[in-house]
N, C-alpha and C. Protein backbone atom coordinates (compact mmCIF):
# COMPACT_ATOMS: atom_id res chain seq x y z
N UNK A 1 108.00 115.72 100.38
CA UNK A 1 106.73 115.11 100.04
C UNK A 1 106.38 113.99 101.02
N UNK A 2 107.34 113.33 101.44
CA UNK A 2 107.28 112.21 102.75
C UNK A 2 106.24 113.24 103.86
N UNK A 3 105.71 112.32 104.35
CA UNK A 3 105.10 113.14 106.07
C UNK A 3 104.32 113.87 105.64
N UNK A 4 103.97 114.10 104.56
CA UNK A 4 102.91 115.18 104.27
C UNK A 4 102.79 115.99 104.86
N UNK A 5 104.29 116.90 105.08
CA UNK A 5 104.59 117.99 105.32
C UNK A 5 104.33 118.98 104.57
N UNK A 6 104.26 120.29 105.33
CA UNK A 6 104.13 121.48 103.62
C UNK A 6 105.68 121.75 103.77
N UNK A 7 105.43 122.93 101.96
CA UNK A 7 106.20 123.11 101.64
C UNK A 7 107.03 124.40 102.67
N UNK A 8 106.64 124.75 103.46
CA UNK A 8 106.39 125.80 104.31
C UNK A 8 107.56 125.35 105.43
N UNK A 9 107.49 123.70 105.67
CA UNK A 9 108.70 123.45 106.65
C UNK A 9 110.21 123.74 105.81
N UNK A 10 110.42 123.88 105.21
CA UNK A 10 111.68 124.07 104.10
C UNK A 10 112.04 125.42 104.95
N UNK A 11 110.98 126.35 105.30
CA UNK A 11 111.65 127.81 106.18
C UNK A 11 111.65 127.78 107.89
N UNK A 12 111.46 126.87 107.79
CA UNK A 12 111.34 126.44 109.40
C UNK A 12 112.48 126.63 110.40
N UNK A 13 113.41 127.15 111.12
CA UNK A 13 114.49 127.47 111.50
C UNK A 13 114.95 126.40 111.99
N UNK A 14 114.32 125.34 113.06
CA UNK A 14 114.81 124.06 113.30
C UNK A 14 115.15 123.05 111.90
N UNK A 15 114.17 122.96 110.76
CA UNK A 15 114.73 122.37 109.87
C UNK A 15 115.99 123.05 109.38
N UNK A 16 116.28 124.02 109.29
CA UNK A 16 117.04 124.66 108.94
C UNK A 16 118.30 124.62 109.40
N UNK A 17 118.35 124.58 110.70
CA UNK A 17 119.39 123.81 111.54
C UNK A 17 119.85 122.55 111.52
N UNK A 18 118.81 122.18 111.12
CA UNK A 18 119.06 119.99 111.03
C UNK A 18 119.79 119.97 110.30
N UNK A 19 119.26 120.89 108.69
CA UNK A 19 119.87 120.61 107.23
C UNK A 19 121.38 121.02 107.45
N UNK A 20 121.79 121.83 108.17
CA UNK A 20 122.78 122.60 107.81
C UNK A 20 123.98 121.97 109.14
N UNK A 21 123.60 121.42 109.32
CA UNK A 21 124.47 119.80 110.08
C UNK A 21 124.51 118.94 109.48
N UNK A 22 123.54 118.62 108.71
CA UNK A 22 123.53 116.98 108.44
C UNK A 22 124.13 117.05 106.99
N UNK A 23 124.43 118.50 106.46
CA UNK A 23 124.96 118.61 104.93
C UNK A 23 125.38 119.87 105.05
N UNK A 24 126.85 120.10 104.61
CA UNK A 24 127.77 121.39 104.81
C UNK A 24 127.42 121.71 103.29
N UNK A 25 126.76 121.23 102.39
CA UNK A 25 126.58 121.70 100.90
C UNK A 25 125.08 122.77 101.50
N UNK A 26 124.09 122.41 102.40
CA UNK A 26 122.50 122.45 102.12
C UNK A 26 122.45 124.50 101.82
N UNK A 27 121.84 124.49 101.01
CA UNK A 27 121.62 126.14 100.87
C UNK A 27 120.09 126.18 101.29
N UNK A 28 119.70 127.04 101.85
CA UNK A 28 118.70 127.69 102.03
C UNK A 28 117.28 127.63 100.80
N UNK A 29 116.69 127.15 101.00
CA UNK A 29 115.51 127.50 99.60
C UNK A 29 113.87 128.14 100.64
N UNK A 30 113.13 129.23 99.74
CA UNK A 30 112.06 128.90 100.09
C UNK A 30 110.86 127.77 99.43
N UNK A 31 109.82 127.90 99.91
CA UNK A 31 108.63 126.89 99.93
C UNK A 31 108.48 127.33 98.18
N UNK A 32 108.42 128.46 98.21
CA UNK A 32 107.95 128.33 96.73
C UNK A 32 108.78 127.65 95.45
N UNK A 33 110.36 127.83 96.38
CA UNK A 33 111.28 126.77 94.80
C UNK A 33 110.63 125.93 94.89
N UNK A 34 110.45 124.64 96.71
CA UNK A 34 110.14 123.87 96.95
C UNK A 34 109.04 122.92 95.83
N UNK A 35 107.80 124.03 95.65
CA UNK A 35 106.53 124.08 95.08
C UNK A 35 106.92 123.58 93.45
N UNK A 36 107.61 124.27 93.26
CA UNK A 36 108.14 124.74 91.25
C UNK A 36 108.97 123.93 91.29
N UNK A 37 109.86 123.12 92.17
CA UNK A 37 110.39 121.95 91.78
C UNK A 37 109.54 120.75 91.97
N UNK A 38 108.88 120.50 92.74
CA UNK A 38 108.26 119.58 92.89
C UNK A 38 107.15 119.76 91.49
N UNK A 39 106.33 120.43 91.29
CA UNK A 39 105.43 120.66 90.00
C UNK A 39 106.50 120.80 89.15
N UNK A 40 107.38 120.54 88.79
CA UNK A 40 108.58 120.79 87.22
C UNK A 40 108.65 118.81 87.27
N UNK A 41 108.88 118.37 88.43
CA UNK A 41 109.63 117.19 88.60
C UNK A 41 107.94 115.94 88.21
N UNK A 42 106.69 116.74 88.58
CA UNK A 42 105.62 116.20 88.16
C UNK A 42 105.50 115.74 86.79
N UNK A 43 105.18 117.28 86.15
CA UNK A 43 105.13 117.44 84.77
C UNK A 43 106.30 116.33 83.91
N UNK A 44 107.46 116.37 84.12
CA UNK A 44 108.39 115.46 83.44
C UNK A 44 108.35 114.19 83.95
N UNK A 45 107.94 113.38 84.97
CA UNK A 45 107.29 112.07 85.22
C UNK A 45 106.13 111.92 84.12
N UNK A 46 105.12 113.08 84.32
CA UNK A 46 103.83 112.63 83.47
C UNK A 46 103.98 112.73 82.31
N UNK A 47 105.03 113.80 81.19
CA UNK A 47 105.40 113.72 80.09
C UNK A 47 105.92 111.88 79.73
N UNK A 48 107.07 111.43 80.46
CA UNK A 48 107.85 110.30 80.51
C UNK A 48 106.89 109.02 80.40
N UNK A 49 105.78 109.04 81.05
CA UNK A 49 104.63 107.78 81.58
C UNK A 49 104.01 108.07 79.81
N UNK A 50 103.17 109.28 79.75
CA UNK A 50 102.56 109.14 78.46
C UNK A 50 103.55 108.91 77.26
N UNK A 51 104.68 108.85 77.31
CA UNK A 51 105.65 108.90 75.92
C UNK A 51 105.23 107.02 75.96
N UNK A 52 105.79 106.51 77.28
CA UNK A 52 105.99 104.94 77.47
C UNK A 52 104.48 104.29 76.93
N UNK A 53 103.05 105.17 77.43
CA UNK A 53 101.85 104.36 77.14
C UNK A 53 101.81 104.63 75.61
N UNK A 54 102.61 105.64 75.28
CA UNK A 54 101.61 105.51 73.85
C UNK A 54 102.76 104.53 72.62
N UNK A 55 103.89 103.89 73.44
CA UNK A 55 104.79 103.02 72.40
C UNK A 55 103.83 101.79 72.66
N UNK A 56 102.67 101.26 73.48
CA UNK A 56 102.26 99.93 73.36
C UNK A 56 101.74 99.77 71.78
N UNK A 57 101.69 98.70 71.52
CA UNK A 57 101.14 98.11 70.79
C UNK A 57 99.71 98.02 70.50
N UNK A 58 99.02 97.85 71.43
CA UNK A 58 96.96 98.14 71.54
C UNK A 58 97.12 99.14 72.40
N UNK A 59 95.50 98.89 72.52
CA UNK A 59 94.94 99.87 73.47
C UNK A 59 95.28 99.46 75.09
N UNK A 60 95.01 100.71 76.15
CA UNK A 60 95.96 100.06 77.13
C UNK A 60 94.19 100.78 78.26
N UNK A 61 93.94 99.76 79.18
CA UNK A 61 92.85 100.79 79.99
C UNK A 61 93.33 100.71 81.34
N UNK A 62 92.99 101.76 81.81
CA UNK A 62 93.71 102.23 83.44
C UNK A 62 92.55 102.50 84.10
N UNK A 63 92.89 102.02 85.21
CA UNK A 63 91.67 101.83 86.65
C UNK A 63 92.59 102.43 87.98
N UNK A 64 91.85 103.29 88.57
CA UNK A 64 92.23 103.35 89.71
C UNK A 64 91.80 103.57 90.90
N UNK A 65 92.19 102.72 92.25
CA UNK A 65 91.69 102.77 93.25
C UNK A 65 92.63 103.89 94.33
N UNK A 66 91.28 104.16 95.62
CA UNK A 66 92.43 105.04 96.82
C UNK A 66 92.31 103.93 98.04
N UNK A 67 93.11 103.96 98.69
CA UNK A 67 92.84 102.99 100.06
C UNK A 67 93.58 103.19 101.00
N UNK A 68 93.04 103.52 101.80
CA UNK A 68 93.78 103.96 103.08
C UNK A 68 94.12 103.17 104.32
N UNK A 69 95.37 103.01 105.13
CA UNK A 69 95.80 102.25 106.24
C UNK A 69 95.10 102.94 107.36
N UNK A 70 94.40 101.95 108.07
CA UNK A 70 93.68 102.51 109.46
C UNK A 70 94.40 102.59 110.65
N UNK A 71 95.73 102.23 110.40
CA UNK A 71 96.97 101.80 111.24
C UNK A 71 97.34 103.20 111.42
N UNK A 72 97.87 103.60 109.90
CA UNK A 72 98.80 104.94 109.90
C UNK A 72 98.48 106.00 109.48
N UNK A 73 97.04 105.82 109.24
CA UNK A 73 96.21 106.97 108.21
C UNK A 73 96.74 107.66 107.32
N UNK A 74 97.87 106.65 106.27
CA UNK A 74 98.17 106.90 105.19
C UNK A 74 97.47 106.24 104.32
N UNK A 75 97.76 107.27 103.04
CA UNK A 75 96.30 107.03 102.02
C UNK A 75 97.24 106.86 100.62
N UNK A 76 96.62 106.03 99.59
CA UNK A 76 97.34 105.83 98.52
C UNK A 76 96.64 105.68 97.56
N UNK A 77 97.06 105.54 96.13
CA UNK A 77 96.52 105.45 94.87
C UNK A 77 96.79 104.34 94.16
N UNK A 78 96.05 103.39 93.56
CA UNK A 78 96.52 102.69 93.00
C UNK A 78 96.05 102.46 91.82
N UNK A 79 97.18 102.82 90.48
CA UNK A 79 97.02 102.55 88.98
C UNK A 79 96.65 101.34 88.24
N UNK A 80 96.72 100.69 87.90
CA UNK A 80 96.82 99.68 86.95
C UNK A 80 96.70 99.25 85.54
N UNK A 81 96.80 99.13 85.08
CA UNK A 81 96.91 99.42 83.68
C UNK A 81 96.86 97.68 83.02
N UNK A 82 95.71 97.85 82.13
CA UNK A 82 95.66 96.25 81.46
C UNK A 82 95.45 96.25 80.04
């Protein structure tokens, strides 16, 4: 998810080579586990967040902004919750 790479470099033969140096465990996956783990690992963050908002006490309101670095043309989200 770093580098906003796709899931597509996971079959890449040079990554493939890196992994399999830099870790004598690394097995092979394609893009699509890649995909279904990453969306499994979503879903149970967003299950986890709504369990936590709904133990407050009141009502809770969320705002959010995007803003992007002109430096690195990375872009972000920002929650807040009051």
């Amino acid at each position: 998810m770093c580098g906003k790479h796709s899931f597509k470099t996971v079959e890449k033969p040079g990554f493939r080579y890196m992994m399999s140096i830099s870790s004598l465990n690394f097995k092979n996956i394609s893009r699509h586990t890649v995909a279904r783990d990453v969306l499994m690992y979503y879903v149970k963050e967003k299950d986890h967040v709504k369990k936590e908002l709904a133990k407050a006490p009141s009502l809770i309101c969320l705002t959010s902004d995007n803003w992007d670095s002109q430096h690195t043309n990375d872009e972000y989200i920002c929650i807040t919750a009051h």
